[in-house]
N, C-alpha and C. Protein backbone atom coordinates (compact mmCIF):
# COMPACT_ATOMS: atom_id res chain seq x y z
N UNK A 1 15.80 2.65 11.33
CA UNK A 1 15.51 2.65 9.91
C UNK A 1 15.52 1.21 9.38
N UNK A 2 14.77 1.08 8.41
CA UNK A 2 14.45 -0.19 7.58
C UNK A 2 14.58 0.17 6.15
N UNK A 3 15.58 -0.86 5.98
CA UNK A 3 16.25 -0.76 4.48
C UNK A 3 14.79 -1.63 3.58
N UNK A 4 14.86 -1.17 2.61
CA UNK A 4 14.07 -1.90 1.59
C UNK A 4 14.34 -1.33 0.19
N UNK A 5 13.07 -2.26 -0.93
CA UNK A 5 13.88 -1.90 -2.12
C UNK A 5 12.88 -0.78 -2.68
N UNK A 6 13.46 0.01 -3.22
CA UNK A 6 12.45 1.02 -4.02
C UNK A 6 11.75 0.45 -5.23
N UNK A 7 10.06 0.72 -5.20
CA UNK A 7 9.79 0.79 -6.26
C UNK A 7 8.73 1.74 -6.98
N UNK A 8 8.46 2.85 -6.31
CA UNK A 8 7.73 3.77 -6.63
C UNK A 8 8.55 4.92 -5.76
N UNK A 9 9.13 6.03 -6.53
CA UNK A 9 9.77 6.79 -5.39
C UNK A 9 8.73 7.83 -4.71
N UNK A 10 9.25 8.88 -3.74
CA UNK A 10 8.61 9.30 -2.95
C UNK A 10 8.56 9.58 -1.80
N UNK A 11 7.59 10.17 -0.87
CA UNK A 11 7.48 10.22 -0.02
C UNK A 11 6.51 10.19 0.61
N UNK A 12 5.74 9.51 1.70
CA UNK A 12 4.52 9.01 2.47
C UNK A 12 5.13 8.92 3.71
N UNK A 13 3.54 9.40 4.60
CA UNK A 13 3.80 9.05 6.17
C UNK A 13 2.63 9.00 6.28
N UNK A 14 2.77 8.09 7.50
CA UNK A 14 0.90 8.20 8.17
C UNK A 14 0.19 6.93 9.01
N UNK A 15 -0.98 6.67 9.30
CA UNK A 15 -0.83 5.90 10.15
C UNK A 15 -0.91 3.94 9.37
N UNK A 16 -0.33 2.98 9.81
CA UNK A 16 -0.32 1.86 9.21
C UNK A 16 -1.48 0.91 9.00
N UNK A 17 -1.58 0.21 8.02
CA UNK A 17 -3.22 -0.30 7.33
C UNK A 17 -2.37 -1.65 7.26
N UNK A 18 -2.60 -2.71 8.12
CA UNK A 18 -1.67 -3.78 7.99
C UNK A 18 -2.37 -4.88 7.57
N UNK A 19 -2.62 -5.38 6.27
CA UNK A 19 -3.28 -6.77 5.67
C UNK A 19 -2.53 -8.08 6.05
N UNK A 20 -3.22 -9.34 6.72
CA UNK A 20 -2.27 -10.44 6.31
C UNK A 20 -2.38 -10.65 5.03
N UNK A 21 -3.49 -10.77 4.45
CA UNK A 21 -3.71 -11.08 3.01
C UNK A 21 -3.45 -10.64 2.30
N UNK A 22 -2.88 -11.15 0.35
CA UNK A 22 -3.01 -10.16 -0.41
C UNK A 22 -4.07 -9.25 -1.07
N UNK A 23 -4.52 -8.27 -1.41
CA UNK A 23 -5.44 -7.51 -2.11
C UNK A 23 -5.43 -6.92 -3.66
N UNK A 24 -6.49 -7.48 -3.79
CA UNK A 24 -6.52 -7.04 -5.77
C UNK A 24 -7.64 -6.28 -5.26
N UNK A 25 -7.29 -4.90 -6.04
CA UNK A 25 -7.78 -3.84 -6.30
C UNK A 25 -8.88 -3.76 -7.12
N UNK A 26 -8.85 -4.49 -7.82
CA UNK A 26 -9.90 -4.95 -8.58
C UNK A 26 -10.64 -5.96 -7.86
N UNK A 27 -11.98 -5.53 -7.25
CA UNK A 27 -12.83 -6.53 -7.34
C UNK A 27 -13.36 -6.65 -5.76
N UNK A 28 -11.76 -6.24 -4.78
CA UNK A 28 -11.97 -6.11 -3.05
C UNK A 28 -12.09 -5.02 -2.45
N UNK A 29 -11.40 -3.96 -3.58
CA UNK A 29 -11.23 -2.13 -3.16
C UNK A 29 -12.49 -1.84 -3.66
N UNK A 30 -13.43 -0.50 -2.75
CA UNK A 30 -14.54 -0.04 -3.78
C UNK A 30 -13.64 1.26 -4.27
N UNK A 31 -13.77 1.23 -5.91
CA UNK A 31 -13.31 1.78 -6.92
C UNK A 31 -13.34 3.70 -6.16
N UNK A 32 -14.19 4.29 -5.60
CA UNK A 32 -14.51 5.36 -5.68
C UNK A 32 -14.35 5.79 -3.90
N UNK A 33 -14.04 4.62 -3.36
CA UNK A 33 -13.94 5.49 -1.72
C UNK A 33 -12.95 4.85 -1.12
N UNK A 34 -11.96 3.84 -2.30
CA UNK A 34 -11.24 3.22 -1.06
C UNK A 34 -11.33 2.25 -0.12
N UNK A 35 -12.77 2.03 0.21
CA UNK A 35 -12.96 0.66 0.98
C UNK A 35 -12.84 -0.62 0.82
N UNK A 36 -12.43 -1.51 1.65
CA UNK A 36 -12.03 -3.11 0.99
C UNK A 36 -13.47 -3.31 0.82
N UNK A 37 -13.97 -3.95 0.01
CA UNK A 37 -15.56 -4.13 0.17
C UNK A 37 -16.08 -5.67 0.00
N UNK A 38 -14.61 -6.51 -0.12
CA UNK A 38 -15.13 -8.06 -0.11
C UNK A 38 -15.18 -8.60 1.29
N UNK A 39 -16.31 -9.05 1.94
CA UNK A 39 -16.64 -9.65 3.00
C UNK A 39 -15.67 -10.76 3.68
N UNK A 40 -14.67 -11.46 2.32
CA UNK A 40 -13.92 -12.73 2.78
C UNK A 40 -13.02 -11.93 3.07
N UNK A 41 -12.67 -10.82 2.85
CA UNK A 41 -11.16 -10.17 3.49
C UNK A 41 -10.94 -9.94 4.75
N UNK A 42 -10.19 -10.28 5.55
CA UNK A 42 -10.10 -9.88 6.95
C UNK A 42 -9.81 -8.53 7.31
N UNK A 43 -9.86 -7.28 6.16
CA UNK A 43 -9.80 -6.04 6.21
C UNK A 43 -11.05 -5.46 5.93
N UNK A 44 -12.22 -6.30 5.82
CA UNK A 44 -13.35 -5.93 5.17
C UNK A 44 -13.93 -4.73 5.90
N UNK A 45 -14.47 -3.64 4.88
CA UNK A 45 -14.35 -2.45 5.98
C UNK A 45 -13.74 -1.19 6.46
N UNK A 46 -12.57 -1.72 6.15
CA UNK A 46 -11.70 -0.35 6.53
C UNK A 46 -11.25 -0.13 5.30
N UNK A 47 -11.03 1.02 5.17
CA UNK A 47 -10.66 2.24 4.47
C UNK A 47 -8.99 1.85 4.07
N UNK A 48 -8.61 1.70 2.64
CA UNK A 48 -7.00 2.35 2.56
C UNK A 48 -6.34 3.38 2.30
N UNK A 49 -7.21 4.39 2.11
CA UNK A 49 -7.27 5.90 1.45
C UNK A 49 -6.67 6.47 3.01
N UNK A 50 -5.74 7.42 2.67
CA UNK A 50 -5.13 7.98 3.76
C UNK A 50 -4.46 7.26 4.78
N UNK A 51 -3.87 6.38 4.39
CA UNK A 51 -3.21 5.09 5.39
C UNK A 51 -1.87 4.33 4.55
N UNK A 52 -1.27 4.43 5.11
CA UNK A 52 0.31 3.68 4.81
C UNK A 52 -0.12 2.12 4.84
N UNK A 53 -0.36 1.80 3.62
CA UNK A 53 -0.76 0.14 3.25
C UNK A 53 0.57 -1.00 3.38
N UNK A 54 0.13 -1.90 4.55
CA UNK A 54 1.14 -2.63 4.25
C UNK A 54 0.59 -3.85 3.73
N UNK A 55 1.20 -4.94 2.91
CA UNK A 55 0.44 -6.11 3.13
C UNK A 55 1.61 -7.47 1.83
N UNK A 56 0.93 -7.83 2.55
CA UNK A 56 2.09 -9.37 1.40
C UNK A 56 2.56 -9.29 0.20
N UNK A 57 1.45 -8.97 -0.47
CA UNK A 57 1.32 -8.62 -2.26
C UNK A 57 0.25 -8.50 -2.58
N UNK A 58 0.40 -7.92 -4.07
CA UNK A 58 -1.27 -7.70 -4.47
C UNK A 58 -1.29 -8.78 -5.12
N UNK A 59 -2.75 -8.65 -5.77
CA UNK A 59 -2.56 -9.84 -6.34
C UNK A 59 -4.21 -9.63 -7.60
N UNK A 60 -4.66 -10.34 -8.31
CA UNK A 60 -5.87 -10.53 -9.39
C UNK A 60 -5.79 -9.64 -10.65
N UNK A 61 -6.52 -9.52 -11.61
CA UNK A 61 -6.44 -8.42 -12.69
C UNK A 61 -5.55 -7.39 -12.61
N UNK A 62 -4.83 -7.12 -13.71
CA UNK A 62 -4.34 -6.29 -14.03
C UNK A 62 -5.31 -4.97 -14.15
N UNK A 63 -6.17 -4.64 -14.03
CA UNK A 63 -7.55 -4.02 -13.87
C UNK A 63 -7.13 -2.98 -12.56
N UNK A 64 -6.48 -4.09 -11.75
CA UNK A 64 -6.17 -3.11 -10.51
C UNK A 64 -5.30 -2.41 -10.38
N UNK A 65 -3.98 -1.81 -11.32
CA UNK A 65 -3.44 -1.26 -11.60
C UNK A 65 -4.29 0.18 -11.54
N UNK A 66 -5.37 0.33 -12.92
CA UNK A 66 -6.09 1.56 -12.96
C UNK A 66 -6.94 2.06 -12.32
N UNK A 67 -7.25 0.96 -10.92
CA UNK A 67 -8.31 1.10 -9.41
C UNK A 67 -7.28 2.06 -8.98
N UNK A 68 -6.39 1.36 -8.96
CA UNK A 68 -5.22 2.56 -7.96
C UNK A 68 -4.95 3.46 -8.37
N UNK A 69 -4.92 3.75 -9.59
CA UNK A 69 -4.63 5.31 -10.40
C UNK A 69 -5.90 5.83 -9.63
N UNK A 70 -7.45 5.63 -10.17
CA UNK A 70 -8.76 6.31 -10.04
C UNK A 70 -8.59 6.58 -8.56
N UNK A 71 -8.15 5.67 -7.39
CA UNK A 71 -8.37 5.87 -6.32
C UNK A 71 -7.90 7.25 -6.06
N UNK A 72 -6.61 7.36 -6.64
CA UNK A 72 -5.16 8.55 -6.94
C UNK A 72 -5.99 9.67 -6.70
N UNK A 73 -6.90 9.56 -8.09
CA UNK A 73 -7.04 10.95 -8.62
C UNK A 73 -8.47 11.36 -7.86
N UNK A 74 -8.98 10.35 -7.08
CA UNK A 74 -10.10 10.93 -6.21
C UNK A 74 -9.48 10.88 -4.78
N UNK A 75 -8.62 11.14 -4.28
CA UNK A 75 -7.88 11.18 -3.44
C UNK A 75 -8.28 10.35 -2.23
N UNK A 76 -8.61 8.97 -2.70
CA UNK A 76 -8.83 7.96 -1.59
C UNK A 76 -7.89 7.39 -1.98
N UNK A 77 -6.56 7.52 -2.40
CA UNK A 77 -5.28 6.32 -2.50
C UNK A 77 -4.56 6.27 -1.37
N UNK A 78 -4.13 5.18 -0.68
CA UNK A 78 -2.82 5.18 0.34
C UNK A 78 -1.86 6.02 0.16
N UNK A 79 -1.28 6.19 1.43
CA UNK A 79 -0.22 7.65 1.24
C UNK A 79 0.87 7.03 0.60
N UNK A 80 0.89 5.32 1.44
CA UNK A 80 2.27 5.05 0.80
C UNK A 80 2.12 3.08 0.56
N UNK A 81 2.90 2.46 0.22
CA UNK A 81 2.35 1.21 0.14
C UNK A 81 4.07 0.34 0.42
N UNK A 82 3.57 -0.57 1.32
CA UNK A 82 4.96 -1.21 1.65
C UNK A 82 4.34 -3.00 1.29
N UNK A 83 5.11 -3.26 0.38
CA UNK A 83 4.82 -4.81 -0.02
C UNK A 83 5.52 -5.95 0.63
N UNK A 84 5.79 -6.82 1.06
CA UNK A 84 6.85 -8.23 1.09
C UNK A 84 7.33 -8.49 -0.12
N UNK A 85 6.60 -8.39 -1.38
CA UNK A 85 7.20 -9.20 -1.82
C UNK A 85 6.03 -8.31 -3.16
N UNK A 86 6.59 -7.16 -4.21
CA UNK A 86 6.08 -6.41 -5.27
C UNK A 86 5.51 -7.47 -6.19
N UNK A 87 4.74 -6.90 -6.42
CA UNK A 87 4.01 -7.73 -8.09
C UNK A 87 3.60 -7.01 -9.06
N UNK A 88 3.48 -6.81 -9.99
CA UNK A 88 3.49 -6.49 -11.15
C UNK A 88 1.93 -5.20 -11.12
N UNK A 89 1.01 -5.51 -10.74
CA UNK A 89 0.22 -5.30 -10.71
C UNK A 89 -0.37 -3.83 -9.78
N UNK A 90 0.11 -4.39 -8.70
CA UNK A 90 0.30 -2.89 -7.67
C UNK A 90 1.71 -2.09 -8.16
N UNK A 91 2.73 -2.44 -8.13
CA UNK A 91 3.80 -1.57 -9.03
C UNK A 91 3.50 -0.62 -10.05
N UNK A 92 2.66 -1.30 -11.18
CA UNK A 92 2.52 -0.31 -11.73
C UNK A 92 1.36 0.85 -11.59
N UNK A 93 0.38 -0.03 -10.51
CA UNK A 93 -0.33 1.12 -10.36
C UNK A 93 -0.02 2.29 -8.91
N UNK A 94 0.83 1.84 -8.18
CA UNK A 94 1.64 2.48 -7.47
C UNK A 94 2.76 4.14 -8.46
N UNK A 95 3.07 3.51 -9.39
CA UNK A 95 3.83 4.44 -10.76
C UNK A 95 3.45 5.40 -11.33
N UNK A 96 2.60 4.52 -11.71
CA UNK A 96 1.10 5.75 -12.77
C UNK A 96 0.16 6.38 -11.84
N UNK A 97 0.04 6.62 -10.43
CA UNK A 97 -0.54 7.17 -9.73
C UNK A 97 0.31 7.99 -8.76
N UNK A 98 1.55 7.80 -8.84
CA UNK A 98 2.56 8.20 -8.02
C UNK A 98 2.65 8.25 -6.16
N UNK A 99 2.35 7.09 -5.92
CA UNK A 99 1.93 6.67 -4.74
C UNK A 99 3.21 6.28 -4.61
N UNK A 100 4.12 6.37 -3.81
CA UNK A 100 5.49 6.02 -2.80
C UNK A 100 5.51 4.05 -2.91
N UNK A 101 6.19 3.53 -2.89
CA UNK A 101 6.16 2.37 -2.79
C UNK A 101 7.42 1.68 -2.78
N UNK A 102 7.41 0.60 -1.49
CA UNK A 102 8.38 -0.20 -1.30
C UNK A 102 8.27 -1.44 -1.57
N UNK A 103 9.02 -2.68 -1.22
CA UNK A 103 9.31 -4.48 -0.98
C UNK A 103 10.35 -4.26 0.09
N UNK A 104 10.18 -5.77 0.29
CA UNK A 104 11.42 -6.00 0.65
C UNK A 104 11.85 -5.70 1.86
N UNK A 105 11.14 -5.13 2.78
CA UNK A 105 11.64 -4.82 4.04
C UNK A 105 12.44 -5.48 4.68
N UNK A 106 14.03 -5.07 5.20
CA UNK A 106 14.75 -6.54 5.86
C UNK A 106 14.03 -6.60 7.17
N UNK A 107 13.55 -6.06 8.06
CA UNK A 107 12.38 -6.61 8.96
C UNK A 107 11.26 -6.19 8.93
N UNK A 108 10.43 -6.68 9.84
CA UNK A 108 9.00 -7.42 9.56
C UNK A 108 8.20 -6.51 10.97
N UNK A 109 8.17 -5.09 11.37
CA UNK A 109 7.67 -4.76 12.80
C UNK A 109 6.30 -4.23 12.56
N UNK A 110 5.95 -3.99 11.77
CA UNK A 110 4.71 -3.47 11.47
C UNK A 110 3.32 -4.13 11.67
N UNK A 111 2.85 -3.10 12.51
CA UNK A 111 1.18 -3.33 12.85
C UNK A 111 0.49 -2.12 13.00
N UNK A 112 -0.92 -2.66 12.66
CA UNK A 112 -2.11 -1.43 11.93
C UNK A 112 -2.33 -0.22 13.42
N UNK A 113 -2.07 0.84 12.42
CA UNK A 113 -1.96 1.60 13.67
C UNK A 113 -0.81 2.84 14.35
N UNK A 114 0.99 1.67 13.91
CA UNK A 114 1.70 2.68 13.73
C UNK A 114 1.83 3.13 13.19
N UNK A 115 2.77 4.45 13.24
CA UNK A 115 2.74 5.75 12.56
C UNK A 115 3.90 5.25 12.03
N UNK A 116 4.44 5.30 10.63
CA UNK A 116 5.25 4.77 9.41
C UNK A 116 5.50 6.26 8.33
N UNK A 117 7.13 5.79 8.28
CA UNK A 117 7.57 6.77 7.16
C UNK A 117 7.98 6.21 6.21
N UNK A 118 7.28 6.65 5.22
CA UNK A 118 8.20 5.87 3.86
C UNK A 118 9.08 6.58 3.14
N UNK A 119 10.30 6.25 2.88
CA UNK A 119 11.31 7.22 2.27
C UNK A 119 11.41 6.38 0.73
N UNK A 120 10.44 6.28 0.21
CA UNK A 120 10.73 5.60 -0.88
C UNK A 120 11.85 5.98 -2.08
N UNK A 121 12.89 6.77 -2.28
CA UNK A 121 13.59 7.06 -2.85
C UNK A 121 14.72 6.60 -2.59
N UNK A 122 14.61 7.01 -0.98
CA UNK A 122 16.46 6.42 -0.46
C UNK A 122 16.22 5.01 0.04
N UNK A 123 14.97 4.39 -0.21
CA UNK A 123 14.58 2.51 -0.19
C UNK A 123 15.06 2.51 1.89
N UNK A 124 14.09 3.56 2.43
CA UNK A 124 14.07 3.39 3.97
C UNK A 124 12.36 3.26 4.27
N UNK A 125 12.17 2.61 5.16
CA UNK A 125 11.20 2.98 6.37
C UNK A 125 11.23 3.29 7.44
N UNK A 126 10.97 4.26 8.13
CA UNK A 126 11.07 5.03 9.66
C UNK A 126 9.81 4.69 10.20
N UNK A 127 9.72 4.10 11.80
CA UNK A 127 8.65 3.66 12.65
C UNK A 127 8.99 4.51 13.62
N UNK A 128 8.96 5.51 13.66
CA UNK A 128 9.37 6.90 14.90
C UNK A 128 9.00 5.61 16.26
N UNK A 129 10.05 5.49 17.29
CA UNK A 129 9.62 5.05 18.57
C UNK A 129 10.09 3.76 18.60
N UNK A 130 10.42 3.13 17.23
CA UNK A 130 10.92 1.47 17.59
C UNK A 130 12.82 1.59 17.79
């Protein structure tokens, strides 16, 4: 288990979507399917809808707050979202969409692919197998 801090409670599992970069929802996500759709992203392409998002921080417009709600309610949102380091921006749209969400992980094992539990309430992550 991996302690971290809560900031969207909840619960998510599923397989891991691992960004080095940060992502604003606004502008890199396509609004309606979930796909990163900016070419400079090194995620360009894949899908975050149905995938345990990990990645540094978000980051651009506050705009992307309500990408992540819309994503929500068309059910292309991440199951669960694990940050380094929360920002304002994905938090709250993590909240208002009720998407599971962590920071803070005290370690760092994650890569795209494993299967990840987020216990966002009791501020754990489970990597079944590590």
């Amino acid at each position: 288990m991996i302690r971290c801090r809560r900031i969207s409670g909840g619960y998510g599992e599923g397989y891991a979507l691992v960004s080095p970069e940060p992502i604003s929802f606004f502008g890199q996500v396509d609004r309606s399917t979930g796909v990163i759709c900016d070419e400079k992203h090194p995620l360009y392409g894949e899908s975050v809808s149905g995938k345990v998002l990990i990645l540094p921080r978000g980051k651009g417009s506050t705009v992307g707050s309500y990408v992540l709600y819309g994503l929500a309610k068309r059910g292309k949102a991440p199951l669960a979202i694990i940050c380094l380091e929360a920002e304002p921006i994905i938090a709250v749209g993590a909240i208002i969409a009720g998407i599971p969400m962590v920071d803070k992980p005290e370690s760092y094992v994650f890569k795209t692919g494993m299967f990840v539990k987020v216990y966002a309430d009791r501020g754990v992550i489970e990597v079944p197998g590590l």
